[in-house]
Protein backbone atom coordinates (compact mmCIF):
# COMPACT_ATOMS: atom_id res chain seq x y z
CA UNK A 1 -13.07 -0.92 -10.31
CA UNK A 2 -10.54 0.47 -12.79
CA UNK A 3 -7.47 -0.76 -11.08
CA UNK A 4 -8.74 -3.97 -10.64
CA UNK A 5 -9.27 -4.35 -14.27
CA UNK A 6 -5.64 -3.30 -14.71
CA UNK A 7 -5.64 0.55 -15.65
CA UNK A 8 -3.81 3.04 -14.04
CA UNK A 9 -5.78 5.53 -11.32
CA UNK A 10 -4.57 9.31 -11.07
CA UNK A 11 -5.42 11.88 -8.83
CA UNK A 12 -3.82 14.91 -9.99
CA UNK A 13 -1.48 16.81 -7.05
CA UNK A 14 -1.65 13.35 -5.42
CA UNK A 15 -0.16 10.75 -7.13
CA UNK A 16 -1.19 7.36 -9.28
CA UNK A 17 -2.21 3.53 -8.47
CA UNK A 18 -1.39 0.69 -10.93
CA UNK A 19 -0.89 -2.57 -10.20
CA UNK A 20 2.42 -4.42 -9.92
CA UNK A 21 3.63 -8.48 -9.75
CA UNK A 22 4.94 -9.67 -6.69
CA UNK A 23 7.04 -12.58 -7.92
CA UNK A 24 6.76 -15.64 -5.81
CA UNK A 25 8.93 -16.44 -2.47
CA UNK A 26 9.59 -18.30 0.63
CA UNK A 27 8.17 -17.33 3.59
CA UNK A 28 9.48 -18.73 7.11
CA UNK A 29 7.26 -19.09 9.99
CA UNK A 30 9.23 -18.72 13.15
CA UNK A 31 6.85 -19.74 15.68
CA UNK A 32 6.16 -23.47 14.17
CA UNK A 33 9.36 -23.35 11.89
CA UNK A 34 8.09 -24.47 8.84
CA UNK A 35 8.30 -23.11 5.08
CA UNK A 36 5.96 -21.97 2.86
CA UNK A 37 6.09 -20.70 -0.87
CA UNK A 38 3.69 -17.53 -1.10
CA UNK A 39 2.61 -18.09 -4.77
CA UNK A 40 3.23 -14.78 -7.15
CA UNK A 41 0.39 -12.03 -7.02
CA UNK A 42 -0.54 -8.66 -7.97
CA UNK A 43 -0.52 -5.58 -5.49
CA UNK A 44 -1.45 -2.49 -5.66
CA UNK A 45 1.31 0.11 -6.10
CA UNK A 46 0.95 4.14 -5.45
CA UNK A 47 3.67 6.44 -7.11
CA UNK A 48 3.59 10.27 -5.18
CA UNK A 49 2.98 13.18 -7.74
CA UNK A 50 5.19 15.83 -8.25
CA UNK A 51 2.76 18.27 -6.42
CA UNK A 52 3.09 15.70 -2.99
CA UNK A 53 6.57 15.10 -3.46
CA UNK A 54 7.69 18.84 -3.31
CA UNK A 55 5.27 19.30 -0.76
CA UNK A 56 6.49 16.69 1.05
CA UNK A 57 10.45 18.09 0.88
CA UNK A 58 9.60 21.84 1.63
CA UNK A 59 8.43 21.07 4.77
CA UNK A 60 12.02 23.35 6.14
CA UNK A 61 13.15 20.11 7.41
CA UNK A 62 10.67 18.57 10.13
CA UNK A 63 10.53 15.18 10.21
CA UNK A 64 7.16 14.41 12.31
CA UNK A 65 4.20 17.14 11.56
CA UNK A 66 3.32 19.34 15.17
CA UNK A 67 0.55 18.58 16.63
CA UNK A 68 -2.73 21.43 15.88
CA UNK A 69 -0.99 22.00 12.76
CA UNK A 70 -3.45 22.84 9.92
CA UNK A 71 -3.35 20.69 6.90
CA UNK A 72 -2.91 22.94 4.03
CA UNK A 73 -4.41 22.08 0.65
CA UNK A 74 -2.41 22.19 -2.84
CA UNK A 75 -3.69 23.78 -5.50
């Protein structure tokens, strides 16, 4: 897989993957209250295209989609 091997993944209208550090941290368990140290990893990261993004903010201002509302398809 090509994003697991480090390269970037773009769908065009959609957006791109690429993979990001997440630096190491504490992590507190509040049922047993202990502390742990997550060690540092890499994660998956998606950045919107421009195609979604606009998409996204003409949408004349509705915050949750209607229900029975078609899905329309960029170009």
């Amino acid at each position: 897989m090509a994003l697991a091997e480090g390269e970037r993944v773009e769908i065009r209208g959609f957006g791109s993957f690429n993979r990001r550090l997440r630096s190491a941290r504490k992590w507190h368990n509040p049922v047993t209250d202990m502390t742990y140290m997550v060690p540092a990893k890499l994660v998956p990261h998606f950045k919107p295209g421009k195609r979604l993004r606009d998409g996204i903010e003409n949408n004349n201002g509705d915050v949750e989609p209607r229900i029975g509302k078609k899905l329309r398809i960029l170009d």
